[in-house]
C-alpha atoms as a PDB file:
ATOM      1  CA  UNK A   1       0.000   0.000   0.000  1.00  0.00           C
ATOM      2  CA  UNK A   2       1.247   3.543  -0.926  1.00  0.00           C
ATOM      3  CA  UNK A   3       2.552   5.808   2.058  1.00  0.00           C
ATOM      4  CA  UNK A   4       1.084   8.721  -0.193  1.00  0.00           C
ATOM      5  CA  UNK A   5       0.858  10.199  -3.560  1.00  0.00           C
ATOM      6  CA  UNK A   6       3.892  11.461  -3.933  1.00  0.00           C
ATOM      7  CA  UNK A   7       3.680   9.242  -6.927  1.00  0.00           C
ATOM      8  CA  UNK A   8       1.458  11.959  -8.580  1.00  0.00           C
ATOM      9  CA  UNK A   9       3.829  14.406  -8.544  1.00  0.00           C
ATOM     10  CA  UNK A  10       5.648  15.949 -12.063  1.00  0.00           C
ATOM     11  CA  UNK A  11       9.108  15.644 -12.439  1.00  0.00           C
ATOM     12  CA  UNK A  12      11.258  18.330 -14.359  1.00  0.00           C
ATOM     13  CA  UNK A  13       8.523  18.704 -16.775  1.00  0.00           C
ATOM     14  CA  UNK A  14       9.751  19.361 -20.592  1.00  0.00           C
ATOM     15  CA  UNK A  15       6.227  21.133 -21.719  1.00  0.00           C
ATOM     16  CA  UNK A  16       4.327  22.277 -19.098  1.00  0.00           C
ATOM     17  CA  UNK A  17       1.060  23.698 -20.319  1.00  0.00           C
ATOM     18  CA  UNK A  18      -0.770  26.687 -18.489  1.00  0.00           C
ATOM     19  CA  UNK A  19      -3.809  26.461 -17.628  1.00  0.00           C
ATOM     20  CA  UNK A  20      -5.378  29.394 -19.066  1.00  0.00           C
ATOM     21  CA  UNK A  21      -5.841  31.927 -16.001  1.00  0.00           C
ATOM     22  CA  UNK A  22      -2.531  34.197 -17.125  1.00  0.00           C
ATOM     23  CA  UNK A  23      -4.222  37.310 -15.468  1.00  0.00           C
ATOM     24  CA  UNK A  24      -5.309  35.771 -12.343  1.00  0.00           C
ATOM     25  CA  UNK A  25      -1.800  34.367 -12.167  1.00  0.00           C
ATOM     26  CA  UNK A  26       0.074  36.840 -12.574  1.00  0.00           C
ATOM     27  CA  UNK A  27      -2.156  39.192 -10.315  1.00  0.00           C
ATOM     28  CA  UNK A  28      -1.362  36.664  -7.814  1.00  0.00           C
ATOM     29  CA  UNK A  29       1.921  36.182  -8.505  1.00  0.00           C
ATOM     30  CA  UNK A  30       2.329  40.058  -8.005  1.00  0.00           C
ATOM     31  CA  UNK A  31       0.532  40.023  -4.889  1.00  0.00           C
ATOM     32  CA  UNK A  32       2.756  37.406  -3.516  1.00  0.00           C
ATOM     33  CA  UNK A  33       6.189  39.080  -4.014  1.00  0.00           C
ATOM     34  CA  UNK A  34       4.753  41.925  -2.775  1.00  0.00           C
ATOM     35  CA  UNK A  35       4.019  40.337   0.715  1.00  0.00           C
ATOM     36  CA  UNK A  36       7.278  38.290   0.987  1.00  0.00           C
ATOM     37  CA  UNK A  37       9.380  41.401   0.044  1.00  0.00           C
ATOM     38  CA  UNK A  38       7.040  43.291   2.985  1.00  0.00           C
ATOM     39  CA  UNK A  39       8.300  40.461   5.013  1.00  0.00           C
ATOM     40  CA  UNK A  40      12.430  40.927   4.148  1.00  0.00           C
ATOM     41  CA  UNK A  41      13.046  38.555   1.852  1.00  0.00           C
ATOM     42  CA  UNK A  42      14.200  37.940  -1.349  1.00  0.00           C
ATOM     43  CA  UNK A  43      12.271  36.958  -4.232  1.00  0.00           C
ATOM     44  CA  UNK A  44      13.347  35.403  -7.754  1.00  0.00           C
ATOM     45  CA  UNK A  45      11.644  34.203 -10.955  1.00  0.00           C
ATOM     46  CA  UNK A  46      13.053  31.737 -12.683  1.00  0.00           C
ATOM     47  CA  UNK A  47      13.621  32.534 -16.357  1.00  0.00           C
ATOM     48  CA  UNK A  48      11.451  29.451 -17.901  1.00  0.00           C
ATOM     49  CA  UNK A  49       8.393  28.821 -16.422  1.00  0.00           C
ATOM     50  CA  UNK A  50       8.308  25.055 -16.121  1.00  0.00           C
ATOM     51  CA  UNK A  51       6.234  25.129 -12.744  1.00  0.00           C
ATOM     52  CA  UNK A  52       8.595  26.622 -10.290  1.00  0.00           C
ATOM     53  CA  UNK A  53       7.062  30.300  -9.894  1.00  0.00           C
ATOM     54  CA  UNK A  54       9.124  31.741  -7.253  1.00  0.00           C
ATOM     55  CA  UNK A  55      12.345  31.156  -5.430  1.00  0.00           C
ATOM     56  CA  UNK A  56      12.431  32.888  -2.017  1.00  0.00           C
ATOM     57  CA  UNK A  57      15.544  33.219  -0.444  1.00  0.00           C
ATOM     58  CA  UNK A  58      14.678  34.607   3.766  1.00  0.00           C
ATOM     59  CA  UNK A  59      16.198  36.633   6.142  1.00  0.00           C
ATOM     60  CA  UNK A  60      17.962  33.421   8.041  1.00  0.00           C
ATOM     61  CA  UNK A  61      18.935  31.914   5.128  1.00  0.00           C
ATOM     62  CA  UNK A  62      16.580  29.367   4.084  1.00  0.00           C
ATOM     63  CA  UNK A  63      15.389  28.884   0.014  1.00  0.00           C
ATOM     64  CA  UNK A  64      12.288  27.572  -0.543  1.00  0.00           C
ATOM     65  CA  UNK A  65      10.768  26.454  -4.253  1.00  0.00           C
ATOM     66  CA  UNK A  66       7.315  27.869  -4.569  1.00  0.00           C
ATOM     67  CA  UNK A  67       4.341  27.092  -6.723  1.00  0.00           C
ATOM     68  CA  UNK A  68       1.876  29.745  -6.796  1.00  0.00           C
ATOM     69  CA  UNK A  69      -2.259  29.348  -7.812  1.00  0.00           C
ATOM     70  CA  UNK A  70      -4.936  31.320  -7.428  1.00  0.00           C
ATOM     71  CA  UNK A  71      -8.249  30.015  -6.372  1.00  0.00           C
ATOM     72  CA  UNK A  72     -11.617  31.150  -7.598  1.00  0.00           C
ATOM     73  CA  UNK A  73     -15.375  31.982  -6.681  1.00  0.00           C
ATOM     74  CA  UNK A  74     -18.114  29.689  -6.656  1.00  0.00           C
ATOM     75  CA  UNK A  75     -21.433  30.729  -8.084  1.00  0.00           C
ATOM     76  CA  UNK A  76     -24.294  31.400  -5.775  1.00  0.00           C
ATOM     77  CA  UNK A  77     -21.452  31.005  -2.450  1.00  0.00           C
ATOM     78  CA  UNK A  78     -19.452  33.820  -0.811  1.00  0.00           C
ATOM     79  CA  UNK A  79     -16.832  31.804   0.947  1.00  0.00           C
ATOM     80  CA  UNK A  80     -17.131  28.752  -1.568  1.00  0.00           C
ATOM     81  CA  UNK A  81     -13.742  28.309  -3.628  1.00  0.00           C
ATOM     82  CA  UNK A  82     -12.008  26.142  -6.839  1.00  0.00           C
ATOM     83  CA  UNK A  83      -8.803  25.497  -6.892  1.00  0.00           C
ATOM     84  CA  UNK A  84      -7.153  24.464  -9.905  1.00  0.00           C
ATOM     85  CA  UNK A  85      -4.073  22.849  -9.571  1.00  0.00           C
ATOM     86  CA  UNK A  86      -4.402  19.175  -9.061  1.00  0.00           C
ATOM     87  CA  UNK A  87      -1.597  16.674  -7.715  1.00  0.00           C
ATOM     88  CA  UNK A  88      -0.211  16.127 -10.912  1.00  0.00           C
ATOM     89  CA  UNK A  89       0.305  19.611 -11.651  1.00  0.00           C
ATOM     90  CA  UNK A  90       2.851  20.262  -8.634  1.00  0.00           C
ATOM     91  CA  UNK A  91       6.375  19.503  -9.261  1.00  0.00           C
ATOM     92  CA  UNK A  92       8.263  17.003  -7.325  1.00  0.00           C
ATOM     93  CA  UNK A  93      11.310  19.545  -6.168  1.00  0.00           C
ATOM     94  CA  UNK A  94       8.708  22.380  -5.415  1.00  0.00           C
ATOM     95  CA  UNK A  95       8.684  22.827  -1.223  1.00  0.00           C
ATOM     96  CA  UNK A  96       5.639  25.211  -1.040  1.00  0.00           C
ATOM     97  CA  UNK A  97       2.066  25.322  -3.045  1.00  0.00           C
ATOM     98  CA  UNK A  98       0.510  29.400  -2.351  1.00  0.00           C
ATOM     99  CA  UNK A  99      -2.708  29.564  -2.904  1.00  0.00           C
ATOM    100  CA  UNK A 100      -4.211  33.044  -3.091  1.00  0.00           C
ATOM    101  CA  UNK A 101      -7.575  33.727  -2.247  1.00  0.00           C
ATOM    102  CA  UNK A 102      -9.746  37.277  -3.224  1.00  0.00           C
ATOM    103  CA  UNK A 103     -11.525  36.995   0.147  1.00  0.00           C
ATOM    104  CA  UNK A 104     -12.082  39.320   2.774  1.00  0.00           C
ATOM    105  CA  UNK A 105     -13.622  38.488   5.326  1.00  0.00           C
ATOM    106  CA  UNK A 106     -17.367  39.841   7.205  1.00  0.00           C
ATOM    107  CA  UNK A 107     -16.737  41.185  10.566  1.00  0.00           C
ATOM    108  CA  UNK A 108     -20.127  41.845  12.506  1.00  0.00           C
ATOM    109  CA  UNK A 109     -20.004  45.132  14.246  1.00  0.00           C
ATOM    110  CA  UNK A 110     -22.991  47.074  16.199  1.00  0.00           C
ATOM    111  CA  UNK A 111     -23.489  50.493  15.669  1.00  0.00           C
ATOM    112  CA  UNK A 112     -25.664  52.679  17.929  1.00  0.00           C
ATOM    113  CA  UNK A 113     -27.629  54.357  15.642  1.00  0.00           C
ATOM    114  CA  UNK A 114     -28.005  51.680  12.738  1.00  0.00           C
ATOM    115  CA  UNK A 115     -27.734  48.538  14.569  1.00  0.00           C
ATOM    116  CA  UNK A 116     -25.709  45.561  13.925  1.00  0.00           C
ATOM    117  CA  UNK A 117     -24.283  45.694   9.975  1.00  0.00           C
ATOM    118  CA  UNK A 118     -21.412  43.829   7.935  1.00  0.00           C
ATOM    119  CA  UNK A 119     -17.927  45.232   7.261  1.00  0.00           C
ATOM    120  CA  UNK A 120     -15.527  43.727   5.595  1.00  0.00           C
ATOM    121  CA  UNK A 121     -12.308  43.122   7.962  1.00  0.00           C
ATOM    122  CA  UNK A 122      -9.575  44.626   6.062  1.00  0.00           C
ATOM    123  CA  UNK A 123     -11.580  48.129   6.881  1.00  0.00           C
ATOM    124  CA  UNK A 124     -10.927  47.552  10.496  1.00  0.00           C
ATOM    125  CA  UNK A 125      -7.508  46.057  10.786  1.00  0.00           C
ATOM    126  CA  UNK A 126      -5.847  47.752   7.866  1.00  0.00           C
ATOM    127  CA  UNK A 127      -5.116  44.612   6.582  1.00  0.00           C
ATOM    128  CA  UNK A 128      -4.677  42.718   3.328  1.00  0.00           C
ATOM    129  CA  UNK A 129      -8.184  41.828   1.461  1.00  0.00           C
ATOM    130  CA  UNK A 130      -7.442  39.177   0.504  1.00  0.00           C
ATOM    131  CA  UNK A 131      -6.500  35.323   1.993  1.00  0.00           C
ATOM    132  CA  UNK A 132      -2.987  33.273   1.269  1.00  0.00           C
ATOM    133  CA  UNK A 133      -2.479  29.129   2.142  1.00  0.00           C
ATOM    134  CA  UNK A 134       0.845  28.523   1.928  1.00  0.00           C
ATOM    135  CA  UNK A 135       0.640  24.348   2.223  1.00  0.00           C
ATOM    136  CA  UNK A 136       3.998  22.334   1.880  1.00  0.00           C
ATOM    137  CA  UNK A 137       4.328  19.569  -0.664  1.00  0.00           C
ATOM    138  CA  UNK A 138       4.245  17.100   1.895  1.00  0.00           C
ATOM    139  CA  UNK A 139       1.104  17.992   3.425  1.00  0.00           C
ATOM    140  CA  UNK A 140      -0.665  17.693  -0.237  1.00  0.00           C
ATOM    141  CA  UNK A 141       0.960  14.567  -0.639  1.00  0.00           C
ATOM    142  CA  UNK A 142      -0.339  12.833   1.994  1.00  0.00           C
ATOM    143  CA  UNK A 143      -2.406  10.197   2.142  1.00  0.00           C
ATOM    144  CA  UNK A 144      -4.766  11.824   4.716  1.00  0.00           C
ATOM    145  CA  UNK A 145      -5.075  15.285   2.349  1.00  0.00           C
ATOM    146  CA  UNK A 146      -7.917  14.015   0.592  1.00  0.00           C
ATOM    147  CA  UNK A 147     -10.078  13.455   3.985  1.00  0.00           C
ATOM    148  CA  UNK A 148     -11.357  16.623   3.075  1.00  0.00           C
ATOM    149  CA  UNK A 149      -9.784  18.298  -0.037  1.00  0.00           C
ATOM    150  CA  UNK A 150      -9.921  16.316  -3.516  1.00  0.00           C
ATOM    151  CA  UNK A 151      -6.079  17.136  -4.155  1.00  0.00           C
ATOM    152  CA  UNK A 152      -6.353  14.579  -6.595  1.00  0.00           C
ATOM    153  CA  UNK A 153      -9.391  16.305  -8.748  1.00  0.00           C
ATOM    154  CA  UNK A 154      -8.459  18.864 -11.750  1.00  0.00           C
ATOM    155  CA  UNK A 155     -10.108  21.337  -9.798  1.00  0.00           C
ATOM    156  CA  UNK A 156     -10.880  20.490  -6.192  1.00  0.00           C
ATOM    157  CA  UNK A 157     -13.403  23.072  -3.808  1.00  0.00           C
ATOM    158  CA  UNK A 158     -13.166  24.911  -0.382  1.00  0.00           C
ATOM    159  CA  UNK A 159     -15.022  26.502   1.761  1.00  0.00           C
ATOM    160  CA  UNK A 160     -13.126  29.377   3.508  1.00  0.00           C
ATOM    161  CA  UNK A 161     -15.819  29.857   6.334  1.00  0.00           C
ATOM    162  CA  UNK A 162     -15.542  25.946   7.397  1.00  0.00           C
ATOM    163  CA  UNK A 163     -11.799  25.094   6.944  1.00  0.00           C
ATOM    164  CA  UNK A 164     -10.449  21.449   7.906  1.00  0.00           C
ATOM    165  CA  UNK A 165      -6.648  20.886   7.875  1.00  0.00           C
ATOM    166  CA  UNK A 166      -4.478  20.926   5.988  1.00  0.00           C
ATOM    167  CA  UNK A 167      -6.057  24.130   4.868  1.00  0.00           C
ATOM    168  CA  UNK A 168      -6.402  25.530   8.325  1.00  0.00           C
ATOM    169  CA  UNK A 169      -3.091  25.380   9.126  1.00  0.00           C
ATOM    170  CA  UNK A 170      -1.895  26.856   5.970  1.00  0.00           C
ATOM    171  CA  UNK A 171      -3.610  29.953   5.712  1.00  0.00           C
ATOM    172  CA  UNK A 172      -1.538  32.482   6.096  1.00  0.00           C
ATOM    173  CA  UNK A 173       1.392  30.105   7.385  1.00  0.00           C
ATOM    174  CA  UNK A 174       4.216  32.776   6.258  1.00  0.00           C
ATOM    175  CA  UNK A 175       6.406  31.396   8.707  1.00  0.00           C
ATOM    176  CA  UNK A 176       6.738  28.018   6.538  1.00  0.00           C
ATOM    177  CA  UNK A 177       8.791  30.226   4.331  1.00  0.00           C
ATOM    178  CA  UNK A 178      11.870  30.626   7.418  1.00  0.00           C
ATOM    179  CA  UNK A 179      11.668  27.059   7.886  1.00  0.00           C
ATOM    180  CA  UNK A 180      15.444  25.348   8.092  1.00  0.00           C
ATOM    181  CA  UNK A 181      13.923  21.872   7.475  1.00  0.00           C
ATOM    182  CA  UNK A 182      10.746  20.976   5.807  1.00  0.00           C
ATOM    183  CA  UNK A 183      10.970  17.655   7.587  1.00  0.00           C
ATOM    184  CA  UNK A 184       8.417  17.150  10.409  1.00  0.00           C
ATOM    185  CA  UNK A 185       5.586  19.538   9.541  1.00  0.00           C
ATOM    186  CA  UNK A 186       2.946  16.734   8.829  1.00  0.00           C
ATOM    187  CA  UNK A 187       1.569  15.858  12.189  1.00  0.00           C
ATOM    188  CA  UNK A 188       0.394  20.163  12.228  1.00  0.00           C
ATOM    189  CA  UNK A 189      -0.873  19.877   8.313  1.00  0.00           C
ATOM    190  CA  UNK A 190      -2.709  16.341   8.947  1.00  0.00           C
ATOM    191  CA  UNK A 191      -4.410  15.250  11.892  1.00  0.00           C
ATOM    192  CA  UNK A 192      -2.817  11.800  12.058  1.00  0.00           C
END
């Protein structure tokens, strides 16, 4: 019996084919060097794109390979999300899979003289409006993953309002990024 499905994974593909989404990517893409440089690190494209979208080099030291997707809106569902980017689409030698998400979340907030209304969070925190997962390989990988994500699926769903892991552990996991070691991490990614 397989320990996972690692065996899904692309090797040093020769032709990689895009899906499609070219603005959405490259919005995200934008977005994402944008918050890593905010964070003080480094950030490098590589020259062919062959699935490896970013190289980020940290503060302490550490490289990681990145893979970056965006996910998008479900019809009819606020918080409901597709994600395209299957198993088989993630490169064996890529360490993280970002997933950006245009999502900002509804804060509840009672006002004396209207009552109790909807405002969207970034308008009271000053931050982002939008929602990163930053999952590592492994935690794709894993046999367990699919409990609740089809990682296996072309295009597998989400629901940002009722996460499970690995997802809940991944959003907005920046720190992954300083990580010496990518060894270890499953038992936080995958309730074992």
């Amino acid at each position: 019996m397989l320990k996972d499905n690692s065996h899904l994974l692309r090797s040093f593909p020769e032709d990689l084919s895009h899906s499609g989404s070219e603005g959405t990517g490259r919005r995200s893409e934008a977005l994402f060097d944008e918050h890593v440089y905010n964070l003080g690190h480094e950030v490098y494209v590589p020259k062919s794109d062959r699935g490896i979208d970013r190289v980020v080099v940290t503060r302490n030291g550490c490289r990681k390979t990145v893979q970056i997707t965006a996910a998008s809106t479900v019809k009819n569902c606020e918080t409901g999300f597709n994600v395209n980017k299957s198993i088989k689409r993630i490169r064996e030698d890529v360490d993280i899979l970002a997933i950006y998400v245009d999502h900002d979340e509804l804060i509840e907030v009672n006002l004396p003289t209207i009552g109790q209304i909807s405002i969207p969070k970034s308008q009271i925190t000053g931050e982002s409006s939008h929602t990163w997962f930053l999952l590592p390989k492994e935690a794709v990988v894993h046999k367990k993953a699919c409990n609740y994500y089809n990682f296996k699926s072309t295009c597998w769903y989400f629901n940002i309002s009722k996460l499970k892991q690995p997802l809940l552990m991944a959003r907005e996991n920046w720190a992954l990024l300083e990580r010496k070691s990518m060894t270890g991490l499953i038992e936080h990614f995958i309730p074992i």
